[in-house]
N, C-alpha and C. Protein backbone atom coordinates (compact mmCIF):
# COMPACT_ATOMS: atom_id res chain seq x y z
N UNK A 1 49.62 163.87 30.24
CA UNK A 1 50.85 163.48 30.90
C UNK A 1 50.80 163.81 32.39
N UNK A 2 50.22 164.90 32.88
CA UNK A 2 49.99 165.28 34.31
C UNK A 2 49.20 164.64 34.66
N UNK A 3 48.39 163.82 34.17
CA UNK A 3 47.03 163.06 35.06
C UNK A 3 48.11 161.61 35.44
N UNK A 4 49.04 161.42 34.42
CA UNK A 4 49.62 160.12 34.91
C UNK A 4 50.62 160.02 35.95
N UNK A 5 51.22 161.11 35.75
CA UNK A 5 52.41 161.59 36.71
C UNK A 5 51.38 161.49 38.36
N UNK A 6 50.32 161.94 38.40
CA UNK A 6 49.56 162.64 39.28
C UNK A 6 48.94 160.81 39.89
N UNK A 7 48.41 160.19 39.09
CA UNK A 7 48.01 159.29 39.26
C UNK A 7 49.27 158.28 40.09
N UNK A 8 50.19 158.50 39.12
CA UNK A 8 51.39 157.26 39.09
C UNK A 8 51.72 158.02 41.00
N UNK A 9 51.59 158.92 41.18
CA UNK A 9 52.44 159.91 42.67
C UNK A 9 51.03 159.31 43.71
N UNK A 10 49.67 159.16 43.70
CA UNK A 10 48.89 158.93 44.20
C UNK A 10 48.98 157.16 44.93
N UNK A 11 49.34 156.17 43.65
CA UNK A 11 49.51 155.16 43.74
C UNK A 11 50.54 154.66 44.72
N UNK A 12 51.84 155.90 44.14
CA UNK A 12 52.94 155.72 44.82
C UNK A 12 52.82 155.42 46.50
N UNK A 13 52.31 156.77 46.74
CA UNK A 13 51.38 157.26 47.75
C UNK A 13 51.15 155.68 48.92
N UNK A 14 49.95 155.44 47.95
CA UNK A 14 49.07 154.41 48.83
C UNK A 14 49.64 153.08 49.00
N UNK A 15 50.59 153.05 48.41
CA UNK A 15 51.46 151.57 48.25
C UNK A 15 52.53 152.22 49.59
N UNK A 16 52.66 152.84 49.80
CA UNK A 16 53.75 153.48 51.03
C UNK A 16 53.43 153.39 52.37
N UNK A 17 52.16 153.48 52.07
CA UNK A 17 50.86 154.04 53.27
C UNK A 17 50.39 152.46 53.58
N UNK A 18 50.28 151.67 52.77
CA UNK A 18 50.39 150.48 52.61
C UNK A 18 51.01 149.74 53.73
N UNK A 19 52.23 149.61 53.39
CA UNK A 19 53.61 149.17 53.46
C UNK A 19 54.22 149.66 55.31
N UNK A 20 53.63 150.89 55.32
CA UNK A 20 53.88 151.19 56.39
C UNK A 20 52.71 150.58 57.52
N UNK A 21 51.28 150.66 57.16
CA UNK A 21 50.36 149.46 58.25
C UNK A 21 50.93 148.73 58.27
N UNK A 22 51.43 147.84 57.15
CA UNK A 22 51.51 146.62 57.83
C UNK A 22 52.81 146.04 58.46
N UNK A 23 53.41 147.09 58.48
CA UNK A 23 55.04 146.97 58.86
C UNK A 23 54.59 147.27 60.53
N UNK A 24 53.72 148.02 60.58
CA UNK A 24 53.05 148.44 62.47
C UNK A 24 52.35 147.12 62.94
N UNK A 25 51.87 146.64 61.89
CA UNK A 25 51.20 145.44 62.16
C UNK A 25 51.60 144.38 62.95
N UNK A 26 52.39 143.78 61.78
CA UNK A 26 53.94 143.16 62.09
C UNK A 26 54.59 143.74 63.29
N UNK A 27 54.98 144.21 63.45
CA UNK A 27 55.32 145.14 64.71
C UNK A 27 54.89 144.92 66.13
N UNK A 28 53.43 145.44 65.79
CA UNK A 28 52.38 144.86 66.87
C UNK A 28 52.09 143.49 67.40
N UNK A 29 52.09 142.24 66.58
CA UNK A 29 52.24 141.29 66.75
C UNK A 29 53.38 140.49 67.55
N UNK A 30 54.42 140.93 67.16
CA UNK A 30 55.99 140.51 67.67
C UNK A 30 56.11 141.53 69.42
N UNK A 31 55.15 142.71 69.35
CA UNK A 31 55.64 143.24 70.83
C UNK A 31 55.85 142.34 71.99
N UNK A 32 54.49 140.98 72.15
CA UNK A 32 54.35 140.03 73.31
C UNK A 32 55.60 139.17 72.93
N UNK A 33 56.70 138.60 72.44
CA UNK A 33 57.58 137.86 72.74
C UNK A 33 58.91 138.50 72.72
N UNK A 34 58.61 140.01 72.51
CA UNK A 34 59.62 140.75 73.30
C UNK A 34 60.21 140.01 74.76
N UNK A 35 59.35 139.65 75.65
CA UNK A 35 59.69 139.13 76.76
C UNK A 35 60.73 138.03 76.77
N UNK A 36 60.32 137.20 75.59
CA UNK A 36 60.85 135.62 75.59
C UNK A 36 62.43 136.17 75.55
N UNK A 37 63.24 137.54 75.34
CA UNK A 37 64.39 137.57 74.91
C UNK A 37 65.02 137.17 76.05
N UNK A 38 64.96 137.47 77.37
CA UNK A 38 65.42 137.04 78.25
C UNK A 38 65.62 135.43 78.70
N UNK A 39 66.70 134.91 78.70
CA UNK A 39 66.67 133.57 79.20
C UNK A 39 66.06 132.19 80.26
N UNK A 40 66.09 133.56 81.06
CA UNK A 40 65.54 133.16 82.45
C UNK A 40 63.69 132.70 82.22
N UNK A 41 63.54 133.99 81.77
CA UNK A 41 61.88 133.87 81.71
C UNK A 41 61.62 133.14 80.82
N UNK A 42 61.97 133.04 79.47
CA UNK A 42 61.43 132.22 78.26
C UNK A 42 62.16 130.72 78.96
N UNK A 43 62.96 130.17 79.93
CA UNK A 43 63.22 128.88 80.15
C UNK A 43 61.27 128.71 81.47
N UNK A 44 61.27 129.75 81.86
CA UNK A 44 59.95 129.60 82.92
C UNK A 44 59.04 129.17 82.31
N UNK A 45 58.77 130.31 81.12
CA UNK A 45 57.48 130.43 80.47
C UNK A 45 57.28 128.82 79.78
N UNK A 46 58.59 128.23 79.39
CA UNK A 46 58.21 127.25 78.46
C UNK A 46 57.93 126.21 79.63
N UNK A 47 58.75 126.16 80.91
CA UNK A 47 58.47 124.98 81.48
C UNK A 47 56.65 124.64 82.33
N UNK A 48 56.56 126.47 82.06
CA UNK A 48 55.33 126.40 82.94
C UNK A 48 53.96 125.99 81.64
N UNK A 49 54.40 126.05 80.29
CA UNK A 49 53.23 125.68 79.59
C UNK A 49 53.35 124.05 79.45
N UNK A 50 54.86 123.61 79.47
CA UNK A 50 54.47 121.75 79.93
C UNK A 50 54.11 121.53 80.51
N UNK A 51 53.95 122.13 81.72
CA UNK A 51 53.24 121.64 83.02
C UNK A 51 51.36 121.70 82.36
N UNK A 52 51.44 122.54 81.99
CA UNK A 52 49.91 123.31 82.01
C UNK A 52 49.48 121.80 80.85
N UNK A 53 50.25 121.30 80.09
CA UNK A 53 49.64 120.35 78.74
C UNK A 53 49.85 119.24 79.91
N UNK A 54 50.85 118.90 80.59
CA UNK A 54 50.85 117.28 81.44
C UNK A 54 49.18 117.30 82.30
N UNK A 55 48.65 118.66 82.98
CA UNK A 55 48.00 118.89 83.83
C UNK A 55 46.30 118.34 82.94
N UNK A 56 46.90 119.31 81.76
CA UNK A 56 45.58 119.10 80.47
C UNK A 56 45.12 117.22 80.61
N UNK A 57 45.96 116.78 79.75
CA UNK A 57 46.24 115.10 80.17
C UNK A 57 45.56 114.52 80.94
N UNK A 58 45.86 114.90 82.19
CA UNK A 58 45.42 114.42 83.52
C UNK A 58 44.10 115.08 83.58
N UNK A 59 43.81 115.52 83.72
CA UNK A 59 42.09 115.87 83.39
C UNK A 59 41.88 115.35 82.67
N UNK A 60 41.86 114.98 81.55
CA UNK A 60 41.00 114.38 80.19
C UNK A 60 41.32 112.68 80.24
N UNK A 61 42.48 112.20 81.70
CA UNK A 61 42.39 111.11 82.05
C UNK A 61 41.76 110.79 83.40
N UNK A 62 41.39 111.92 83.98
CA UNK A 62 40.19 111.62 84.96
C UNK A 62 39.05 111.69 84.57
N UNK A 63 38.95 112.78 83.63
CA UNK A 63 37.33 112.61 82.89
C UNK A 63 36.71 110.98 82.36
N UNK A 64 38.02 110.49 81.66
CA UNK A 64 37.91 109.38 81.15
C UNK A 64 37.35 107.77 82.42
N UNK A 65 38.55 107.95 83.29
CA UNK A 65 38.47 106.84 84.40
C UNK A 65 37.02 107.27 84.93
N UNK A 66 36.79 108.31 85.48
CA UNK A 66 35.41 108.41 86.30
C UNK A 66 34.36 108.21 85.16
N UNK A 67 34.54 108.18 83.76
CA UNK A 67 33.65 108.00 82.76
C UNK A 67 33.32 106.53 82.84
N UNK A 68 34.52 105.67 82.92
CA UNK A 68 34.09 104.37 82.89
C UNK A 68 33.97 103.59 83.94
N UNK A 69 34.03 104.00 85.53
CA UNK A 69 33.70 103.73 86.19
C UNK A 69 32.00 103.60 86.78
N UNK A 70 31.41 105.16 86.43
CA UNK A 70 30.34 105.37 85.98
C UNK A 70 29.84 104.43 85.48
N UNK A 71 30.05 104.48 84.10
CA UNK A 71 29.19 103.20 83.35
C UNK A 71 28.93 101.91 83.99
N UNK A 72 30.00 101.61 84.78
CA UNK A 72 30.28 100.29 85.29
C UNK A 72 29.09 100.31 86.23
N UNK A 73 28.87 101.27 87.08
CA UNK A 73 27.94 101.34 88.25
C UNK A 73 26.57 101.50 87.84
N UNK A 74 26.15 102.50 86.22
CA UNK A 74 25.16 102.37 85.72
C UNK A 74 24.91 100.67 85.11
N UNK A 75 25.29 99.99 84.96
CA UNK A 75 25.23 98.79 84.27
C UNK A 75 24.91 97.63 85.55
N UNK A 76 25.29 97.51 86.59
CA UNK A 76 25.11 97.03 87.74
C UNK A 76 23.60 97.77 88.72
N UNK A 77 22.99 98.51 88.10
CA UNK A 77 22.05 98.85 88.57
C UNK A 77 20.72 98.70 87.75
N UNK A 78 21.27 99.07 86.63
CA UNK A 78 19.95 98.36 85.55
C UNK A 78 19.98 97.04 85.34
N UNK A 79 21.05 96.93 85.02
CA UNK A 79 21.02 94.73 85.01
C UNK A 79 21.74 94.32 86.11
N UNK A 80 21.47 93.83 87.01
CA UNK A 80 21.39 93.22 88.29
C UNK A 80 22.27 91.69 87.97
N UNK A 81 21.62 91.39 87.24
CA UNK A 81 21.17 89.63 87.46
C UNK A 81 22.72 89.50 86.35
N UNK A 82 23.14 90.36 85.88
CA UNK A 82 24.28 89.73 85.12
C UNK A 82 25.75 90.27 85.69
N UNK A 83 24.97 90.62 86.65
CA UNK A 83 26.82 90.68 87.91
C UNK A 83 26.60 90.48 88.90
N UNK A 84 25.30 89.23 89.12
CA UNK A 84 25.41 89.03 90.45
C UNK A 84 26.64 87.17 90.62
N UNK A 85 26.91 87.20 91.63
CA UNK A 85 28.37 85.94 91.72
C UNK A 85 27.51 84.86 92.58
């Protein structure tokens, strides 16, 4: 009967010990949008990450235009004779 009591208090134990990491965990995770509580800043923070995705965009639509411009100029230099007017 004492080994179970002893056991059952051990278990108890580690399920507590448990419970409490991951409650720090949790914890730890949520510290960085502590910030967002403020109005001011979480209206900044959000406007400054649209900017940052419109900006994304625009790179990956200049990559694109100078991509096919490129080609255009590689294609006019190896075949000649099929863009000349």
């Amino acid at each position: 009967m004492s080994f179970k009591v002893n056991r059952l208090m051990s278990n108890f134990i580690l399920i507590s010990l448990i419970c409490n990491q991951t409650q720090k965990s949790v914890q730890s995770l949520a510290e960085p949008f502590r910030v967002l509580k403020n109005k001011v800043f979480a209206t900044l923070y959000f406007a400054e990450s649209i900017s940052l995705l419109g900006d994304t965009f625009t790179w990956v639509g200049l990559v694109l235009l100078s991509y096919q411009f490129g080609r255009d100029v590689l294609r006019s230099a190896f075949f000649p004779h099929r863009f000349s007017f």
